[in-house]
N, C-alpha and C. Protein backbone atom coordinates (compact mmCIF):
# COMPACT_ATOMS: atom_id res chain seq x y z
N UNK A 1 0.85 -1.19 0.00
CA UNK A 1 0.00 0.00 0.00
C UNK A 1 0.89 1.24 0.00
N UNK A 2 0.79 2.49 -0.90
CA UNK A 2 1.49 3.43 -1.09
C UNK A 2 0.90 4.18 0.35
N UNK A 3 2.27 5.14 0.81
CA UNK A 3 1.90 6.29 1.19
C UNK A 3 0.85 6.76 1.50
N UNK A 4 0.47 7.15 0.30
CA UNK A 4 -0.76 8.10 0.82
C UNK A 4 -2.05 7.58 0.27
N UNK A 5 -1.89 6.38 0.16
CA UNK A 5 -3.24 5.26 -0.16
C UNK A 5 -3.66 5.04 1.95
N UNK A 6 -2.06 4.86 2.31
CA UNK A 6 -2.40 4.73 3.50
C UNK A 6 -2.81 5.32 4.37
N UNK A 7 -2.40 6.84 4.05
CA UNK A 7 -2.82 7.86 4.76
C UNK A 7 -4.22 8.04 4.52
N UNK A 8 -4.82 8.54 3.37
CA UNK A 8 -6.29 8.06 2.83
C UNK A 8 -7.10 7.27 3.77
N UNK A 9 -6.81 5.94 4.06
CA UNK A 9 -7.57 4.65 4.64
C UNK A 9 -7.23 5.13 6.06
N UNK A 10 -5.95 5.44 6.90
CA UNK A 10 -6.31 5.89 7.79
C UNK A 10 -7.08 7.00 8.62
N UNK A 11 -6.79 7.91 7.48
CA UNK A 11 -7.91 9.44 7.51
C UNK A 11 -9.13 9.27 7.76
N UNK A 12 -9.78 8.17 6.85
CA UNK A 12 -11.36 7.98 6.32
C UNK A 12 -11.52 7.06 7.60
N UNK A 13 -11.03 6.06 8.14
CA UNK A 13 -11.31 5.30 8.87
C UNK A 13 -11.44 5.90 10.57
N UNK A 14 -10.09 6.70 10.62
CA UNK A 14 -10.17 7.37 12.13
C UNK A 14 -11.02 8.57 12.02
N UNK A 15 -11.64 9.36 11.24
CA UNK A 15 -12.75 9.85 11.31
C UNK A 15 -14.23 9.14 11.69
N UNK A 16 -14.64 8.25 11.48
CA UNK A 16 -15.01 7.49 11.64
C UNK A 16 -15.21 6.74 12.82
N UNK A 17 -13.80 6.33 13.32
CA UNK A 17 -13.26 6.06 14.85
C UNK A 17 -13.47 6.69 15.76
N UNK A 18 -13.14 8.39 15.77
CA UNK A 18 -12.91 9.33 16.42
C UNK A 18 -14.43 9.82 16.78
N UNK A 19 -15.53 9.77 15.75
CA UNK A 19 -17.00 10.36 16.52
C UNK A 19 -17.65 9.22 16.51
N UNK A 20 -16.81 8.13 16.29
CA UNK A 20 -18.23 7.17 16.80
C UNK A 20 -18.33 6.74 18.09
N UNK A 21 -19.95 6.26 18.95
CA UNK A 21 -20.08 6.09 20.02
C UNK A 21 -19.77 4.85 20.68
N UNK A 22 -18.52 4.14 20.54
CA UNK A 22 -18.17 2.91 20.75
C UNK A 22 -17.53 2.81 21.64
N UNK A 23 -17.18 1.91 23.14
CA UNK A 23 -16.30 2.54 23.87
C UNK A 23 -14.99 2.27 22.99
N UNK A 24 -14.77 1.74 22.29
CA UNK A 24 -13.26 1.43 21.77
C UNK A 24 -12.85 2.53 20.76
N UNK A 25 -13.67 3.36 19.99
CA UNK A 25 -13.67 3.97 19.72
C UNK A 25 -12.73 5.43 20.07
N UNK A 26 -14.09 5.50 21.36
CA UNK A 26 -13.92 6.91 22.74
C UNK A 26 -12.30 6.80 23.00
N UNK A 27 -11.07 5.92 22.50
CA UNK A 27 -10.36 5.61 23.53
C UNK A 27 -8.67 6.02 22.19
N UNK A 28 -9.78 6.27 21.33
CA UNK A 28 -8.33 7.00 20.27
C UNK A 28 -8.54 7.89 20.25
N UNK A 29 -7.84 8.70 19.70
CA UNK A 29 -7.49 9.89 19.11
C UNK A 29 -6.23 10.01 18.17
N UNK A 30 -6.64 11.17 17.12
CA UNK A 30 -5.84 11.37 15.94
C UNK A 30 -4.38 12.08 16.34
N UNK A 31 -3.45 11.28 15.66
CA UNK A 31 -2.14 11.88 15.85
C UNK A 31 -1.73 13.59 15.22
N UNK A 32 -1.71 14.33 16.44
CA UNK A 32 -1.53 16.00 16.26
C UNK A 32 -1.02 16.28 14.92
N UNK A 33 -1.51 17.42 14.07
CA UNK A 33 -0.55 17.86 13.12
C UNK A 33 0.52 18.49 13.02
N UNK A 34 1.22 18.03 12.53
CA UNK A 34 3.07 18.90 12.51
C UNK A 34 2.78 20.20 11.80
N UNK A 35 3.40 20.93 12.34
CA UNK A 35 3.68 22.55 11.75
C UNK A 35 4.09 22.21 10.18
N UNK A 36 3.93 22.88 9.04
CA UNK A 36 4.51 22.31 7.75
C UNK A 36 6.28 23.04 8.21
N UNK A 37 6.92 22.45 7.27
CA UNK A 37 8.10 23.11 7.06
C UNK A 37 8.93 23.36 8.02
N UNK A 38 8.65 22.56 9.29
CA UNK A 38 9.21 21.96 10.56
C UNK A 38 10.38 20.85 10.41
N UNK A 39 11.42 21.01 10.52
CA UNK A 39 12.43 19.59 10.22
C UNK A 39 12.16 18.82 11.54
N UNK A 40 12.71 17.56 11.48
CA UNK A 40 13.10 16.62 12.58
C UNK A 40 11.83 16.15 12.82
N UNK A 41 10.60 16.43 12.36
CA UNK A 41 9.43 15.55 13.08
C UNK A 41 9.03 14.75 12.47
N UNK A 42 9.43 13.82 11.11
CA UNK A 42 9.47 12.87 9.99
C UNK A 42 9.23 11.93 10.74
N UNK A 43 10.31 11.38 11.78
CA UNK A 43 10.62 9.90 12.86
C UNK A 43 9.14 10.44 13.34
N UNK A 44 9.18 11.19 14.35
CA UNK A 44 7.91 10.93 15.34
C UNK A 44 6.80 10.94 14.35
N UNK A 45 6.51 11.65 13.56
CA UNK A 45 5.02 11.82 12.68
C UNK A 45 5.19 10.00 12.02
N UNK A 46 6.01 9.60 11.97
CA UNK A 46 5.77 8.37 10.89
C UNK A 46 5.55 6.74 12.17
N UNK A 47 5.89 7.12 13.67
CA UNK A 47 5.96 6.54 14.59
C UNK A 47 4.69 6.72 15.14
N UNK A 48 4.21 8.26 14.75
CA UNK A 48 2.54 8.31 15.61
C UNK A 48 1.46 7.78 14.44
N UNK A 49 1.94 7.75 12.79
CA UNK A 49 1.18 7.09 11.86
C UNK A 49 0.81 5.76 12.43
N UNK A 50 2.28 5.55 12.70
CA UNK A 50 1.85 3.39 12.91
C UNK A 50 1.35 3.14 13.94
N UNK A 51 1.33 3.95 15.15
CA UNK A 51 0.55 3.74 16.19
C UNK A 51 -1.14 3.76 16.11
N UNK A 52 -1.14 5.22 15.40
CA UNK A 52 -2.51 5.44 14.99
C UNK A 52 -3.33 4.54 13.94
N UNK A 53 -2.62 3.87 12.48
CA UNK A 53 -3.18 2.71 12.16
C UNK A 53 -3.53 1.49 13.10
N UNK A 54 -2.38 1.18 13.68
CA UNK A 54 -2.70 0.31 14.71
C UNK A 54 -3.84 0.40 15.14
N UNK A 55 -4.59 1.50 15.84
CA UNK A 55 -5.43 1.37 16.89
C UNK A 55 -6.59 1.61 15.95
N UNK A 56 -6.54 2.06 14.91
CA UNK A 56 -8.07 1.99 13.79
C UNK A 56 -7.78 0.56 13.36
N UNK A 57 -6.88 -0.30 12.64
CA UNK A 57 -7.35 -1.46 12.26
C UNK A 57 -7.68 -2.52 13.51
N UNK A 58 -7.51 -1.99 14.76
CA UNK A 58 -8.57 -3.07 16.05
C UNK A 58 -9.73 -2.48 15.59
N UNK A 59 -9.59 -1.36 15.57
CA UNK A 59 -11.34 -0.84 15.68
C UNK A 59 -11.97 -1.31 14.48
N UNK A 60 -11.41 -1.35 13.32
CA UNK A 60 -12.27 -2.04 12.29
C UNK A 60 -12.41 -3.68 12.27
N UNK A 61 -11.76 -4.26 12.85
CA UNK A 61 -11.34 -5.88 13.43
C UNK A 61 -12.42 -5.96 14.12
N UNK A 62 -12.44 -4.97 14.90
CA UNK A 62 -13.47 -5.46 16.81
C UNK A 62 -15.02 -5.75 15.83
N UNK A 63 -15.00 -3.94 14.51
CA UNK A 63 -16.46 -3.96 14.67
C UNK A 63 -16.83 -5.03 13.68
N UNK A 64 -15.75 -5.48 12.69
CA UNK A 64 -16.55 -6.88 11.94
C UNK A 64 -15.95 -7.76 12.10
N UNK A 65 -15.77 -8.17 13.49
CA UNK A 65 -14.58 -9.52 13.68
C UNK A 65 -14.08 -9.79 12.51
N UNK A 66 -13.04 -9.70 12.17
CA UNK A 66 -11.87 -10.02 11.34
C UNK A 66 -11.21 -10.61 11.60
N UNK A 67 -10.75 -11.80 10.68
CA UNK A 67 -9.82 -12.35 10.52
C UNK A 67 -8.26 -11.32 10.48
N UNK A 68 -6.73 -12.30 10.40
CA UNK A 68 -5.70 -11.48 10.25
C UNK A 68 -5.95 -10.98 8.75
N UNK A 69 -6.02 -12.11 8.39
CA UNK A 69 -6.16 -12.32 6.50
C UNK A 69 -7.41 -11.23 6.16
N UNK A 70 -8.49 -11.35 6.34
CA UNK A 70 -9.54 -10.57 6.21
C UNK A 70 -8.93 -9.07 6.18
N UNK A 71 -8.36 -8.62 7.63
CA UNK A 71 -7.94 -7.01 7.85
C UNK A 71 -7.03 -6.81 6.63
N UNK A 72 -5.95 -7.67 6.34
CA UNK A 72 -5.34 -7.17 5.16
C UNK A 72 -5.88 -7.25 4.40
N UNK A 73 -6.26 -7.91 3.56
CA UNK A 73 -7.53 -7.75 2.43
C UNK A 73 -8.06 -6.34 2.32
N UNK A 74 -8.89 -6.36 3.12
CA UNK A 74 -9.89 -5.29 3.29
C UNK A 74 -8.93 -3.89 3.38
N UNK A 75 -7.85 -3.49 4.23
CA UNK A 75 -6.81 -2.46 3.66
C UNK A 75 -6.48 -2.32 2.26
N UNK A 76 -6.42 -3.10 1.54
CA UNK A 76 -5.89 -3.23 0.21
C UNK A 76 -7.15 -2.96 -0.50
N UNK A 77 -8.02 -3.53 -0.17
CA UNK A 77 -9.31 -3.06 -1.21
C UNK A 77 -9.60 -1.42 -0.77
N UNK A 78 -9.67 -1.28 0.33
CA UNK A 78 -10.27 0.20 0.91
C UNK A 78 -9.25 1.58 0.11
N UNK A 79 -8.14 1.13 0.41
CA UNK A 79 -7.18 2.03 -0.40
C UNK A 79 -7.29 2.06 -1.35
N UNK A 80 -7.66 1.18 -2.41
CA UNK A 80 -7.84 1.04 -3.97
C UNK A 80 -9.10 1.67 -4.24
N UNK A 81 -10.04 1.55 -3.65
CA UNK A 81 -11.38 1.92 -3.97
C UNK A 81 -11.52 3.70 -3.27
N UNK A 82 -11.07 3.84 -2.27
CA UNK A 82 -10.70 5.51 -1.88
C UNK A 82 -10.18 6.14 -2.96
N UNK A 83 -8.58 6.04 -3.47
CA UNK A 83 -8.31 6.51 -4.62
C UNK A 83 -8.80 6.41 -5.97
N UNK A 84 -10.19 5.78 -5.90
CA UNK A 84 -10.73 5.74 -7.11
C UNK A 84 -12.15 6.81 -6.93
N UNK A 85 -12.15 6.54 -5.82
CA UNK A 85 -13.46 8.13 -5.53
C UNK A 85 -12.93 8.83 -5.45
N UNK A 86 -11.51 9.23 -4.95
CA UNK A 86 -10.90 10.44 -4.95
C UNK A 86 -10.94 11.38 -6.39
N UNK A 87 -10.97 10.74 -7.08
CA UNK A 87 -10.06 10.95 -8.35
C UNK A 87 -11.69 11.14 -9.49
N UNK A 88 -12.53 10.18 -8.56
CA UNK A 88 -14.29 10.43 -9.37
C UNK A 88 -14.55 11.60 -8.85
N UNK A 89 -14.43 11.99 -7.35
CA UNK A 89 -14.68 13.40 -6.71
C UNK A 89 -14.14 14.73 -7.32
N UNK A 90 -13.22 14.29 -7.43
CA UNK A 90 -12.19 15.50 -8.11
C UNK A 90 -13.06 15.87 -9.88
N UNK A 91 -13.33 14.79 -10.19
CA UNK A 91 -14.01 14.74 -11.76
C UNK A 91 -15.17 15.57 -11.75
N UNK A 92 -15.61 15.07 -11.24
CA UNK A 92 -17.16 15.61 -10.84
C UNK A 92 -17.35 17.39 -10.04
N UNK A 93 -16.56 17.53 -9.11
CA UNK A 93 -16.56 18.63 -9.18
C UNK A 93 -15.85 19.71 -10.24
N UNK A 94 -15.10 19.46 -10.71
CA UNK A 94 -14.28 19.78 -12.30
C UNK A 94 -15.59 20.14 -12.74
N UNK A 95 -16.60 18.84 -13.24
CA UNK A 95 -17.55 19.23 -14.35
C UNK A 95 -18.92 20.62 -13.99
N UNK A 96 -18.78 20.09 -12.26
CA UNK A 96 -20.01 20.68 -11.63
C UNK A 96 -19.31 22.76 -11.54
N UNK A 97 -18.13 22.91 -11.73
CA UNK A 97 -17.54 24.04 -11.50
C UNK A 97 -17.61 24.50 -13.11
N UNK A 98 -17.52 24.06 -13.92
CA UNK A 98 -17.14 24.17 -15.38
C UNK A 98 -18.65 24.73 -15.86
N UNK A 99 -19.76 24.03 -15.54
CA UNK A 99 -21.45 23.99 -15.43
C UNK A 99 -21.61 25.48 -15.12
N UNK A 100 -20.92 25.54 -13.97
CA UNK A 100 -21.24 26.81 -13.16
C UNK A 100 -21.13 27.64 -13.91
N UNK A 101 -19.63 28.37 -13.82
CA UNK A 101 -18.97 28.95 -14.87
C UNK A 101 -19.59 29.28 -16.22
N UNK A 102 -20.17 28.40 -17.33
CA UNK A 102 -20.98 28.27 -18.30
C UNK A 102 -22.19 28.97 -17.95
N UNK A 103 -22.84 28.33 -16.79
CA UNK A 103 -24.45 29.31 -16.86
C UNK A 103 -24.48 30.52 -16.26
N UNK A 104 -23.05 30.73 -15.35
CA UNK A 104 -22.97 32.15 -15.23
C UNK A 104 -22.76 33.00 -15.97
N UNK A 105 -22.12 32.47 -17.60
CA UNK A 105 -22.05 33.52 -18.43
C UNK A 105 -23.10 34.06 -19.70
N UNK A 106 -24.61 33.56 -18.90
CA UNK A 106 -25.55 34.26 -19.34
C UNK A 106 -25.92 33.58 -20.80
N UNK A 107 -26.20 34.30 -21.97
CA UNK A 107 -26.44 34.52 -23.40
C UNK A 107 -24.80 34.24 -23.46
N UNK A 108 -23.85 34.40 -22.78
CA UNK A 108 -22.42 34.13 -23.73
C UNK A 108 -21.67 32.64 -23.52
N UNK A 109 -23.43 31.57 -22.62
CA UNK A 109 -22.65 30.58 -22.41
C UNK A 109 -21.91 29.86 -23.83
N UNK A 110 -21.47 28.82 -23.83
CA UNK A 110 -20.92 28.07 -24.74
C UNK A 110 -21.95 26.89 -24.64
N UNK A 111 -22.57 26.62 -25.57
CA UNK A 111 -23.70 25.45 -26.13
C UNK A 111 -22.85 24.31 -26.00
N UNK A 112 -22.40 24.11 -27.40
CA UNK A 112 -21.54 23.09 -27.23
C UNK A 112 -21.10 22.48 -25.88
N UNK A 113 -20.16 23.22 -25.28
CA UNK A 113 -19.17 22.77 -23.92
C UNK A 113 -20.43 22.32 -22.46
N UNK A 114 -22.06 23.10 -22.86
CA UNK A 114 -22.76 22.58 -22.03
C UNK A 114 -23.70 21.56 -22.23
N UNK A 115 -23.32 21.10 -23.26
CA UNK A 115 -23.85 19.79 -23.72
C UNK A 115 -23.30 18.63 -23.71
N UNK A 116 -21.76 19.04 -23.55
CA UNK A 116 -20.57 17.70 -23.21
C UNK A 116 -21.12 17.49 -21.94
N UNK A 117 -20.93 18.75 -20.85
CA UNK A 117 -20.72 18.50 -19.51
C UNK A 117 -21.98 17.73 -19.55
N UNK A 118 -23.18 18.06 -20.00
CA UNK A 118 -24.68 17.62 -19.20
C UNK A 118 -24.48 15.92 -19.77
N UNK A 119 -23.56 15.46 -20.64
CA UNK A 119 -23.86 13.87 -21.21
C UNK A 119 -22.93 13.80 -19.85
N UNK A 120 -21.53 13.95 -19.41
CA UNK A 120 -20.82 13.93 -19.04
C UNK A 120 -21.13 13.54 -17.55
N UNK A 121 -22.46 13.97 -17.17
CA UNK A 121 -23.05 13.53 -15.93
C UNK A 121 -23.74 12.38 -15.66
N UNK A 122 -24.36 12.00 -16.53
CA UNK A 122 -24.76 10.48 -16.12
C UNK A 122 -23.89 9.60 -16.47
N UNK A 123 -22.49 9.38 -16.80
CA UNK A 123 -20.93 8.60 -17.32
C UNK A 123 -20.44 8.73 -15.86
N UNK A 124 -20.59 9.97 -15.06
CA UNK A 124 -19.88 9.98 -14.17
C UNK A 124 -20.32 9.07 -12.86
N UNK A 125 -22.02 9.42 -13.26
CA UNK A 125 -23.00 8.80 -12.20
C UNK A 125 -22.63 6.95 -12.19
N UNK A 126 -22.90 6.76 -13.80
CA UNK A 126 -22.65 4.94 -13.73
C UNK A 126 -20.93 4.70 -13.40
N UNK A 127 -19.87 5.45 -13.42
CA UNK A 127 -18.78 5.00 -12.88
C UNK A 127 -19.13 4.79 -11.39
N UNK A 128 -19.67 5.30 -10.76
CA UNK A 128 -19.89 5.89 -9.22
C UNK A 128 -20.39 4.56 -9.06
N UNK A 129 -21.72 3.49 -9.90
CA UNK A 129 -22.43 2.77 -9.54
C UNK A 129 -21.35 1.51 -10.04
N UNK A 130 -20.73 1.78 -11.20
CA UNK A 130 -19.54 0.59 -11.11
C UNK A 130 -18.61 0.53 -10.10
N UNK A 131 -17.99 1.42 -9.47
CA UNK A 131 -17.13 1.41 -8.83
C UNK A 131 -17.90 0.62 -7.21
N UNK A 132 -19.24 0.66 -6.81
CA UNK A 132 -19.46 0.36 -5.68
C UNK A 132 -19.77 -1.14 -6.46
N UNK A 133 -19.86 -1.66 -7.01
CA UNK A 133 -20.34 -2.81 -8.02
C UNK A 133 -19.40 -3.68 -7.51
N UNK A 134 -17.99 -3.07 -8.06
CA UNK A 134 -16.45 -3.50 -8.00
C UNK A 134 -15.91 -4.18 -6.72
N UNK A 135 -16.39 -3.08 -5.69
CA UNK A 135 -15.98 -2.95 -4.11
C UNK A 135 -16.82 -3.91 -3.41
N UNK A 136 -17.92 -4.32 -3.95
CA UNK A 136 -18.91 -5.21 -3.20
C UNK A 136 -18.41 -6.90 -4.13
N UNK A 137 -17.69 -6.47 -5.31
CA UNK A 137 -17.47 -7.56 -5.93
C UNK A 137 -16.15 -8.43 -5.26
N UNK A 138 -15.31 -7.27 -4.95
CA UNK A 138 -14.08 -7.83 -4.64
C UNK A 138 -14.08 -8.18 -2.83
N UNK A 139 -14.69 -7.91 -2.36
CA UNK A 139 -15.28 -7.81 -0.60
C UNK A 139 -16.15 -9.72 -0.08
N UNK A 140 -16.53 -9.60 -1.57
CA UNK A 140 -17.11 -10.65 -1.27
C UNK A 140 -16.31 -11.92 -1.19
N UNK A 141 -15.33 -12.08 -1.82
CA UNK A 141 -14.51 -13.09 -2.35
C UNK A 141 -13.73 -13.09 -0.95
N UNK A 142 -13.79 -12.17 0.15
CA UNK A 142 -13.40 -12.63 1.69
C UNK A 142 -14.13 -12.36 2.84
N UNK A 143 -15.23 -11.36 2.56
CA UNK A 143 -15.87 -11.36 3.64
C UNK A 143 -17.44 -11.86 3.57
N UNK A 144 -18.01 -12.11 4.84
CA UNK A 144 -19.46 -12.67 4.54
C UNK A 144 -20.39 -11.47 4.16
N UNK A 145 -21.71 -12.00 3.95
CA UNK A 145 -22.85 -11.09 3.98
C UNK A 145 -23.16 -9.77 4.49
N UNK A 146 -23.19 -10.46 5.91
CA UNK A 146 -22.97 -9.94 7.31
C UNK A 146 -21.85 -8.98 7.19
N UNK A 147 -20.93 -9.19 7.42
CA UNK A 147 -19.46 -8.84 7.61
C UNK A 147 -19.53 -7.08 6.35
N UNK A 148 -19.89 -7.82 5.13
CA UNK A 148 -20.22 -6.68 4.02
C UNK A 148 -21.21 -6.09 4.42
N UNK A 149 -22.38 -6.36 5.12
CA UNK A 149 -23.09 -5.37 5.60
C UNK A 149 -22.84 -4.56 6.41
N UNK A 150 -21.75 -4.63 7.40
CA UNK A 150 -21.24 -4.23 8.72
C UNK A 150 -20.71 -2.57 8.16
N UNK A 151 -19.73 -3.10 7.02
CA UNK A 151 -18.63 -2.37 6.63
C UNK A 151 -19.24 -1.62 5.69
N UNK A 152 -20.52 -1.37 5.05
CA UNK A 152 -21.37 -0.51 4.36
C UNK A 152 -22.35 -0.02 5.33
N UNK A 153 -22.76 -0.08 6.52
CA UNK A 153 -22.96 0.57 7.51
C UNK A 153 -22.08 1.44 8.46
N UNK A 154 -20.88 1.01 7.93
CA UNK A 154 -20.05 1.70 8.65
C UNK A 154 -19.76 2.97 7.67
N UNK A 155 -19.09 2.89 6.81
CA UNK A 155 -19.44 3.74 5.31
C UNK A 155 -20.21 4.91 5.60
N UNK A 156 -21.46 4.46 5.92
CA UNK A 156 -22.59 5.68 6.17
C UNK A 156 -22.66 6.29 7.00
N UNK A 157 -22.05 5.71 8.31
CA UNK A 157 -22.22 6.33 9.66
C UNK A 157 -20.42 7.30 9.36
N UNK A 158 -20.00 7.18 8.60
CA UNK A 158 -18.51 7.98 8.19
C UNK A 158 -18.72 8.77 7.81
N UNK A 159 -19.66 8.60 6.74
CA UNK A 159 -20.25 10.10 5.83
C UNK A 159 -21.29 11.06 6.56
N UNK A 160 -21.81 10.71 7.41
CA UNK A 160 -22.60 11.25 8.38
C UNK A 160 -21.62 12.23 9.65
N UNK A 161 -20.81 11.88 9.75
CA UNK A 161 -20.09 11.99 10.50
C UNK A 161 -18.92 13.09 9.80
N UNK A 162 -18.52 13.05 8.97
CA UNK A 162 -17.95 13.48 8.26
C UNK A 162 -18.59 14.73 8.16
N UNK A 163 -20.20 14.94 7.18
CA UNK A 163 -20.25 16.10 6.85
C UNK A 163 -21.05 17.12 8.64
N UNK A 164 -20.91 16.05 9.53
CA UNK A 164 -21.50 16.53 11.15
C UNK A 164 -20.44 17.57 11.63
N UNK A 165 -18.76 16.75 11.11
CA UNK A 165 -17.92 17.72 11.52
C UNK A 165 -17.51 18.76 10.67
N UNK A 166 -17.76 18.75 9.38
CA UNK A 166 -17.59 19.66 8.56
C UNK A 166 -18.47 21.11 8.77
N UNK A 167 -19.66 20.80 9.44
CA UNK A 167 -21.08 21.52 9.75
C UNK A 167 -20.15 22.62 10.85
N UNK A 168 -19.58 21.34 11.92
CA UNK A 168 -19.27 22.20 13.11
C UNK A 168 -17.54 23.19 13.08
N UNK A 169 -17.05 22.60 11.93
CA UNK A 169 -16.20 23.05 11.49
C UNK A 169 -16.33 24.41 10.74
N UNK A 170 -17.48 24.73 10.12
CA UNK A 170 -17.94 25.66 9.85
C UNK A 170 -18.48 26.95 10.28
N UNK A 171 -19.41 26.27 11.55
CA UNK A 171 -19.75 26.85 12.61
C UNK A 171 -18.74 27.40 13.70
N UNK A 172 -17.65 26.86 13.62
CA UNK A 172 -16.08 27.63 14.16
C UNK A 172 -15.94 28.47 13.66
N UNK A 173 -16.11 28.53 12.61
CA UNK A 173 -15.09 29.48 11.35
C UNK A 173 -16.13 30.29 11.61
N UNK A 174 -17.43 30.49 11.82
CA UNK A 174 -18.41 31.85 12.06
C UNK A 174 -18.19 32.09 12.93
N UNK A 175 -18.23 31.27 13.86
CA UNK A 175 -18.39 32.11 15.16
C UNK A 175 -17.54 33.31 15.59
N UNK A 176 -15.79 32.92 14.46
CA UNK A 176 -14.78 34.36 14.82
C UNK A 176 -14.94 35.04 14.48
N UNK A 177 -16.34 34.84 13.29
CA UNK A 177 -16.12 36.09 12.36
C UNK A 177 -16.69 37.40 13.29
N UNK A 178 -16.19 38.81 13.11
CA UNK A 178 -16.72 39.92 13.67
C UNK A 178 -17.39 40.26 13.05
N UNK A 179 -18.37 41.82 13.54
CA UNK A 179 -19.44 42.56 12.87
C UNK A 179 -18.70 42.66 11.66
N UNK A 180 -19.57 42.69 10.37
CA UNK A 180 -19.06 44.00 9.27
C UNK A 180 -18.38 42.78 8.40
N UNK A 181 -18.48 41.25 8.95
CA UNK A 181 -17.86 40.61 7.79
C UNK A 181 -16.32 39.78 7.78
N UNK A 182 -15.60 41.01 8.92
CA UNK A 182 -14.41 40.77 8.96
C UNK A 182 -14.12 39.15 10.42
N UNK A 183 -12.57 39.02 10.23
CA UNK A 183 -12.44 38.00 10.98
C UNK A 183 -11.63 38.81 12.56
N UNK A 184 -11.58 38.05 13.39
CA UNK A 184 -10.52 38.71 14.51
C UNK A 184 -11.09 38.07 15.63
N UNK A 185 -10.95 38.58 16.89
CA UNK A 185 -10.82 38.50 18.22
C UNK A 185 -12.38 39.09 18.33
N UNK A 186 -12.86 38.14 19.36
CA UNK A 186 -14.86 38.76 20.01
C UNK A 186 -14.20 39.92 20.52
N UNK A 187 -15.22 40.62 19.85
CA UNK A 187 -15.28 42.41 20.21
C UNK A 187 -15.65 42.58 21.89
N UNK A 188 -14.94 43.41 22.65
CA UNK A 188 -14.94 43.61 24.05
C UNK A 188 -16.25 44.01 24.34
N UNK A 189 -17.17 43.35 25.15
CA UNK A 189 -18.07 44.24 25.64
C UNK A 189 -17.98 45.18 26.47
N UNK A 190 -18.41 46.75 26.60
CA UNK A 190 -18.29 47.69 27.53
C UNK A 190 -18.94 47.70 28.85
N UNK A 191 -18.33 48.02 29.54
CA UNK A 191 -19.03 47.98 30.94
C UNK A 191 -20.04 48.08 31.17
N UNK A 192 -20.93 47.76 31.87
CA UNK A 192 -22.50 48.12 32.26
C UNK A 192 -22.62 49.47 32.73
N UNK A 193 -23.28 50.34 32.18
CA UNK A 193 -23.20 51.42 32.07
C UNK A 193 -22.51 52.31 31.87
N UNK A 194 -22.03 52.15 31.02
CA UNK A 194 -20.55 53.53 30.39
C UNK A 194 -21.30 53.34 28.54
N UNK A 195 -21.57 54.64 28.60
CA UNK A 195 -22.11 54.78 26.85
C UNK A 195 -20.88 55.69 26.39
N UNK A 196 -20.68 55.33 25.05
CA UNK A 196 -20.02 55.84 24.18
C UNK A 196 -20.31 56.71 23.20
């Protein structure tokens, strides 16, 4: 597994880990981010990686009893099939930004170029439905029914979770904002009774 196939599978998975209500769950946490452009923290960041896989592949073990054989498997498929939505995600917003762009420019859209994109959307849609086709194809050949149901319930409760923290992640980012638009520090309130 490359790099950042791994990083990927651990990202998607300890998100996942991290808000779900499991006690095994409650009992990780994500390894801190390094400052960029920081030397010397390569060893520890690549020492808190393997720790931190570690403790997501129990958690994905515990929640669909897994085999040894099974957990590797299932790493190898998860990484393969991540970088293949990655790369559908990336497509798709490409086309959905390109769309934009086009109908924002009124009477000067381009016909043509919005007639590629609009075929261009249901190609993207049946890759989306091959690709889960693929993942349920290749899943099966080691895990049970059950086991595939577990791990497509888990899937959902990720994406749920995912856009829960994205919500509240958002809701950070307002809350600094000040009057008038701008960002900074909560404006001082004045004393109780002193007008300006």
């Amino acid at each position: 597994m490359s790099s950042r196939a791994r990083v990927a599978y651990i990202t998607a998975v300890m998100l996942l880990a991290f808000t779900a209500s499991s006690p095994v769950a409650a009992q990780v946490t994500p390894p801190p981010r390094e400052p960029r452009g920081v030397g010397g923290n390569e060893p520890r960041r690549a020492e808190l990686e393997r720790r931190f896989q570690q403790r997501v592949d129990a958690i994905v073990r515990q929640r669909l009893a897994l085999s040894d054989e099974q957990a590797l498997k299932l790493r190898e498929v998860a990484s393969r099939t991540e970088t293949a939505r990655r790369t559908l995600r990336r497509e798709e917003m490409q086309a959905r930004q390109a769309m934009r762009d086009e109908l924002l420019a009124g009477d000067n859209a381009n016909a043509s170029k919005v007639a590629d994109l609009l075929d261009q959307m249901p190609r993207l849609e049946r890759r989306r439905l091959e690709l889960m086709e693929q993942e349920q194809r290749e899943l099966s050949k080691f895990l049970s029914p059950v086991q595939r149901a577990r791990y497509f319930a888990l899937q959902d409760e990720l994406r749920r979770n995912m856009q829960e923290l994205q919500r509240r992640r958002m809701g950070a980012v307002d809350s600094l904002r000040v009057p008038g638009g701008g960002r900074g520090m909560p404006q001082r309130r004045r004393p109780a009774g002193i007008d300006r």
